[in-house]
C-alpha atoms as a PDB file:
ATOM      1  CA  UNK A   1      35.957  36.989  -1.470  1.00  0.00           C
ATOM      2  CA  UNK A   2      33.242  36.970  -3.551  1.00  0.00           C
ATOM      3  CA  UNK A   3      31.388  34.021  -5.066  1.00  0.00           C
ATOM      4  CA  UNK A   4      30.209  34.264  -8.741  1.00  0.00           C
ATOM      5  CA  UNK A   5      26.848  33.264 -10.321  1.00  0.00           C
ATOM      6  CA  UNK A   6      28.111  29.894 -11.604  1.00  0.00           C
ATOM      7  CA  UNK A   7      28.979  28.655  -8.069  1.00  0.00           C
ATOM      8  CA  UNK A   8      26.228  30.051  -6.786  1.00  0.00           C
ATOM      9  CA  UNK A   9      23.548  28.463  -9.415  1.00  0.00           C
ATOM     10  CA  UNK A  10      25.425  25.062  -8.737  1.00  0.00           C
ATOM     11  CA  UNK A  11      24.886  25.216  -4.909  1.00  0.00           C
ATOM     12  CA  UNK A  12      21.711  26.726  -4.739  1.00  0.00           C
ATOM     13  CA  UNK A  13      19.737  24.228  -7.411  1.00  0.00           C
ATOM     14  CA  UNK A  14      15.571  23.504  -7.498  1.00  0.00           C
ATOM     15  CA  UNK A  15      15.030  19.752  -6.960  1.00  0.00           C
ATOM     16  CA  UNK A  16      14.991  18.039  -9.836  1.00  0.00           C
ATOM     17  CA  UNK A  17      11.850  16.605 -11.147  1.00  0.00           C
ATOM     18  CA  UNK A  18      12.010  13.185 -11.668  1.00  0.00           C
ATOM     19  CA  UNK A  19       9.170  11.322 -13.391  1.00  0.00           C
ATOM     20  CA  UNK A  20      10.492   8.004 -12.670  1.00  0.00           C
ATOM     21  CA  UNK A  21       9.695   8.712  -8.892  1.00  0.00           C
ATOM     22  CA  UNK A  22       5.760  10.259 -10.043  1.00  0.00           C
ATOM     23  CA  UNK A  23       5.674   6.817 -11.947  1.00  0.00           C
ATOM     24  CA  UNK A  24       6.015   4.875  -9.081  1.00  0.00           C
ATOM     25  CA  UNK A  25       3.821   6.698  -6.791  1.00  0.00           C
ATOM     26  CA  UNK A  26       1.093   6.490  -9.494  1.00  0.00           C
ATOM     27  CA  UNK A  27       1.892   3.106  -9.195  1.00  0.00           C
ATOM     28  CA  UNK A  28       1.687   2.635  -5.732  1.00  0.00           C
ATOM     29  CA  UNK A  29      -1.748   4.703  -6.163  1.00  0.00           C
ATOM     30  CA  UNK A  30      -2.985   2.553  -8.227  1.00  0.00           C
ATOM     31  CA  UNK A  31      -1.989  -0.770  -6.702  1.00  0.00           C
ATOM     32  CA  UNK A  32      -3.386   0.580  -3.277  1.00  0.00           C
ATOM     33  CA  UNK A  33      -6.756   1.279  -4.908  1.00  0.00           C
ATOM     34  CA  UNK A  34      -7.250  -1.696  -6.648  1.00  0.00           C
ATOM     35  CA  UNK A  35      -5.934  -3.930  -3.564  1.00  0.00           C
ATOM     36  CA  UNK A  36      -8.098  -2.132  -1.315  1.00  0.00           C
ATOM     37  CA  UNK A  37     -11.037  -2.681  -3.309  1.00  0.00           C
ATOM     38  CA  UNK A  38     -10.493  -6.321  -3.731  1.00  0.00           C
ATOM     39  CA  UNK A  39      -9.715  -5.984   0.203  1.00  0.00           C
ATOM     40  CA  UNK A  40     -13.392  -4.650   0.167  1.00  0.00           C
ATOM     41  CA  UNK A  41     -14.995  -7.439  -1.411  1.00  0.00           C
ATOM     42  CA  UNK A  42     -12.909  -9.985   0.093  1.00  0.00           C
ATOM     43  CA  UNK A  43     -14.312  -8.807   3.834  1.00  0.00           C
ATOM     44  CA  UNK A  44     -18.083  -8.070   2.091  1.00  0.00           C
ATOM     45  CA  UNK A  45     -17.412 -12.122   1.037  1.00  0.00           C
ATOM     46  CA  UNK A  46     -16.157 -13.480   4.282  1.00  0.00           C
ATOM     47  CA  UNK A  47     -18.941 -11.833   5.994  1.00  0.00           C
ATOM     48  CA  UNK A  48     -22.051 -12.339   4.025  1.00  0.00           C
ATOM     49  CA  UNK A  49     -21.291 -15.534   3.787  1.00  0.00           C
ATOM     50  CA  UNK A  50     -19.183 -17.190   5.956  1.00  0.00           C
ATOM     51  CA  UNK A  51     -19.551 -21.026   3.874  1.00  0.00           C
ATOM     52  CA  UNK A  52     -17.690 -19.510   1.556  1.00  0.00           C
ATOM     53  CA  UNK A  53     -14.519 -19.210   2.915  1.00  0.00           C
ATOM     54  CA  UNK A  54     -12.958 -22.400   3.613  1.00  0.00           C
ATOM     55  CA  UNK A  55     -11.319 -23.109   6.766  1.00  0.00           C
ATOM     56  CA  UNK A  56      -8.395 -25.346   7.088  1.00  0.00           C
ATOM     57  CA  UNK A  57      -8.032 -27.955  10.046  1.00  0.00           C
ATOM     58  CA  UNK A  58      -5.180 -28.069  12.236  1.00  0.00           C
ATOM     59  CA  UNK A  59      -3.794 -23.862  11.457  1.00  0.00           C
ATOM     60  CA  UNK A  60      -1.937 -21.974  14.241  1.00  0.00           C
ATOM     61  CA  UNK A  61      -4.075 -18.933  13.691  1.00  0.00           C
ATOM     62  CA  UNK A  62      -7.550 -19.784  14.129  1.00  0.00           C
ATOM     63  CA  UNK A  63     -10.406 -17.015  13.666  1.00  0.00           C
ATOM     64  CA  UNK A  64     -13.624 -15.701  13.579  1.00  0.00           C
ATOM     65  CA  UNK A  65     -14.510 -15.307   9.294  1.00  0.00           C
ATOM     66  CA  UNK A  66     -16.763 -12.860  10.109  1.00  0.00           C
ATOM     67  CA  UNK A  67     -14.821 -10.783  12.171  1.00  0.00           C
ATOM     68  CA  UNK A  68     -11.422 -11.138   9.619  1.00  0.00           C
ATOM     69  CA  UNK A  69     -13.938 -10.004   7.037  1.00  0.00           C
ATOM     70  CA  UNK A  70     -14.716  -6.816   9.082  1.00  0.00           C
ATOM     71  CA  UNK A  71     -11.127  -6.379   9.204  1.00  0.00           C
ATOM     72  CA  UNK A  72     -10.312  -7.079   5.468  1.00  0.00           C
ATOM     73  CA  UNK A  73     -13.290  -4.441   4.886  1.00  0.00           C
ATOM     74  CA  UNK A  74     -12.016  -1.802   7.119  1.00  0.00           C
ATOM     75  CA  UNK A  75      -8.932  -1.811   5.955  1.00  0.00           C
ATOM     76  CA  UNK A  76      -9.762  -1.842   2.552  1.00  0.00           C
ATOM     77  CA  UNK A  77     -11.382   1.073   2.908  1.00  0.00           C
ATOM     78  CA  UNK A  78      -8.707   2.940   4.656  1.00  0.00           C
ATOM     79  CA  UNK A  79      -6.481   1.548   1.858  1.00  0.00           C
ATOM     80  CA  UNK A  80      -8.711   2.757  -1.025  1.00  0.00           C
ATOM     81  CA  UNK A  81      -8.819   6.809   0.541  1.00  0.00           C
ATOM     82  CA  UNK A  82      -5.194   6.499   0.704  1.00  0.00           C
ATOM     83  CA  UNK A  83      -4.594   6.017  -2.650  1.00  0.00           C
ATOM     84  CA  UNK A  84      -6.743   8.180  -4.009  1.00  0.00           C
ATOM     85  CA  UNK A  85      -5.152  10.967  -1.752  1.00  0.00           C
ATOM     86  CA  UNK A  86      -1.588   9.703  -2.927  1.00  0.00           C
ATOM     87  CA  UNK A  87      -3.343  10.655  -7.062  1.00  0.00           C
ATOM     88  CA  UNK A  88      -3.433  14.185  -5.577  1.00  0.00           C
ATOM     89  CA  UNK A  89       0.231  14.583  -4.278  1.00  0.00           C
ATOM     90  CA  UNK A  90      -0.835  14.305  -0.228  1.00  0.00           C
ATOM     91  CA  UNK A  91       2.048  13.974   1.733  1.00  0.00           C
ATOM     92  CA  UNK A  92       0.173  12.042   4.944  1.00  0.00           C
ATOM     93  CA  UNK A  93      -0.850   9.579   2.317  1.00  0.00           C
ATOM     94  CA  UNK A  94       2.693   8.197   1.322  1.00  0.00           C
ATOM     95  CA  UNK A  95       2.904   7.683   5.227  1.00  0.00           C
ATOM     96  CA  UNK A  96      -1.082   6.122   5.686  1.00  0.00           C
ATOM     97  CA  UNK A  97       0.254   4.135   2.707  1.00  0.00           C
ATOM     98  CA  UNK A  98       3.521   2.936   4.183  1.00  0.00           C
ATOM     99  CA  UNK A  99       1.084   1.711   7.526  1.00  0.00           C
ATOM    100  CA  UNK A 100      -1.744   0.293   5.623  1.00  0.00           C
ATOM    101  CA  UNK A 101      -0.359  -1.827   3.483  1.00  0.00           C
ATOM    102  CA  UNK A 102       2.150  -3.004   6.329  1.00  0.00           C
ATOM    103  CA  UNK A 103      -0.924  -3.885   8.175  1.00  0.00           C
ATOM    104  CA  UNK A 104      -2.076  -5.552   4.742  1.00  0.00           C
ATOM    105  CA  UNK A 105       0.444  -7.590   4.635  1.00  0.00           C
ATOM    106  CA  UNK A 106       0.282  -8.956   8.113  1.00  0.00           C
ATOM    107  CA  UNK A 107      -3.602  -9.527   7.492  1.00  0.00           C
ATOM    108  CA  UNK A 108      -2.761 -11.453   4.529  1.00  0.00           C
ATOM    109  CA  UNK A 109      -0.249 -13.641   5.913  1.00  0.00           C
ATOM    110  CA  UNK A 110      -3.046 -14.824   8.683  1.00  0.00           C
ATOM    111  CA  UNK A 111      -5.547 -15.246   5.821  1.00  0.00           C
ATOM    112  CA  UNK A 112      -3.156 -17.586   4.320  1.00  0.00           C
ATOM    113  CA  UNK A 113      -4.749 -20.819   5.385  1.00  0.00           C
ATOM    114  CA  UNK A 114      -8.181 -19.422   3.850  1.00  0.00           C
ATOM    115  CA  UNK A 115      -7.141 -17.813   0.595  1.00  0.00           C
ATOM    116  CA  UNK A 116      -3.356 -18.902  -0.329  1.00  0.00           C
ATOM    117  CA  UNK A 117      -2.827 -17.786  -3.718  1.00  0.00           C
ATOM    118  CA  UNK A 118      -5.164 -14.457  -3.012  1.00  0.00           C
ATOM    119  CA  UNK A 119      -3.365 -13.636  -0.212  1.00  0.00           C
ATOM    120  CA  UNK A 120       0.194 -14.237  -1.333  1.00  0.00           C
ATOM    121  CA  UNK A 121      -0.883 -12.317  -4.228  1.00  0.00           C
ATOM    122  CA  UNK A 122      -2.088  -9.168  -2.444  1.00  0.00           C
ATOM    123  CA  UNK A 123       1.378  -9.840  -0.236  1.00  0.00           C
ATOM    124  CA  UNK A 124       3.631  -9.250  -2.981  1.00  0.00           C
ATOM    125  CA  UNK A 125       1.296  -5.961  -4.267  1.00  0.00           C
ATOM    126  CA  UNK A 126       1.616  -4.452  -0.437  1.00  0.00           C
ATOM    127  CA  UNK A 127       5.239  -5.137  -0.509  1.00  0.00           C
ATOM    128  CA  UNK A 128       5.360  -3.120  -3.683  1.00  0.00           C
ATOM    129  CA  UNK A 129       3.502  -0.514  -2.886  1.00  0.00           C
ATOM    130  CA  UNK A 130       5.488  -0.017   0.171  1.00  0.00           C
ATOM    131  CA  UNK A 131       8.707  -0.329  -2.298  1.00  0.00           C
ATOM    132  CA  UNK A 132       7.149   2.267  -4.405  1.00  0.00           C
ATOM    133  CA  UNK A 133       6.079   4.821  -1.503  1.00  0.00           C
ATOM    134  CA  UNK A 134       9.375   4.492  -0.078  1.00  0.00           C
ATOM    135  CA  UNK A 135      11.562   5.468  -3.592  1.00  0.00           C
ATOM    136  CA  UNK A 136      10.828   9.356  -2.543  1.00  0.00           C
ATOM    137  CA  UNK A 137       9.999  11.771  -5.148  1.00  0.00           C
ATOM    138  CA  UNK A 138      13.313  14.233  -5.162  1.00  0.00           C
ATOM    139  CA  UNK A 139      17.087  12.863  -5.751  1.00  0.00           C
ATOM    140  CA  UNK A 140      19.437  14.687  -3.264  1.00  0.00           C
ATOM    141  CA  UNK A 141      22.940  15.311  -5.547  1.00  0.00           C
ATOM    142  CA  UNK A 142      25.903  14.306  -3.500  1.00  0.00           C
END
């Protein structure tokens, strides 16, 4: 038995381009640049000057500024070449994205008692971008 060209070009289909996906990886891009570059000037803040960051009294996690700015400014860093890479269509990125901002958001939640609002903020924009890196870019037709 032979199959004919209309079950054939239903079976054998090109993905589907889907902008909505694109959108949201531009997205994530974008988000992952911008939050790593505040992530860059928060740890240039908390080390040049460690006055400026207020410690609370009495915090289960207690740390080094200096060394938490290091961290922020690593990180940042790693975050920002990510997202540029994720403008180009790199496939390692969406996964270096997916880690980073992970690790961002962990960060964040320790800097809680030193920047609240700035790191609850930069919470909610990993948790995004991890939303938006994890969307894929191809629907699979059931």
């Amino acid at each position: 038995m032979t199959s004919s060209g209309t079950e054939t070009s239903r079976t054998a289909r090109a993905p589907e381009h889907r902008p909505f996906a694109t959108g949201w990886t531009i997205f994530a891009a974008i988000m992952m640049t911008a939050g790593g570059i505040m992530a860059i000037f928060q740890g240039i803040a908390a080390i040049a000057k460690d006055s400026l960051v207020v410690v609370t009294r009495h915090y289960v996690y207690s740390m080094n500024t200096t060394g938490w700015g290091w961290i922020h400014l690593i990180l940042g860093v790693v975050v920002v070449l990510a997202g540029v890479a994720l403008f180009n269509g790199a496939a390692w990125a969406r996964v270096v994205g997916v880690l980073v901002a992970g690790l961002g958001m962990i960060a964040n939640f320790l800097w809680l008692p030193y920047y609240p609002f700035w790191a609850i903020v930069l919470i909610a924009i990993d948790a995004f971008v991890i939303w938006a890196l994890c969307v894929g870019t191809t629907r699979k037709e059931a």
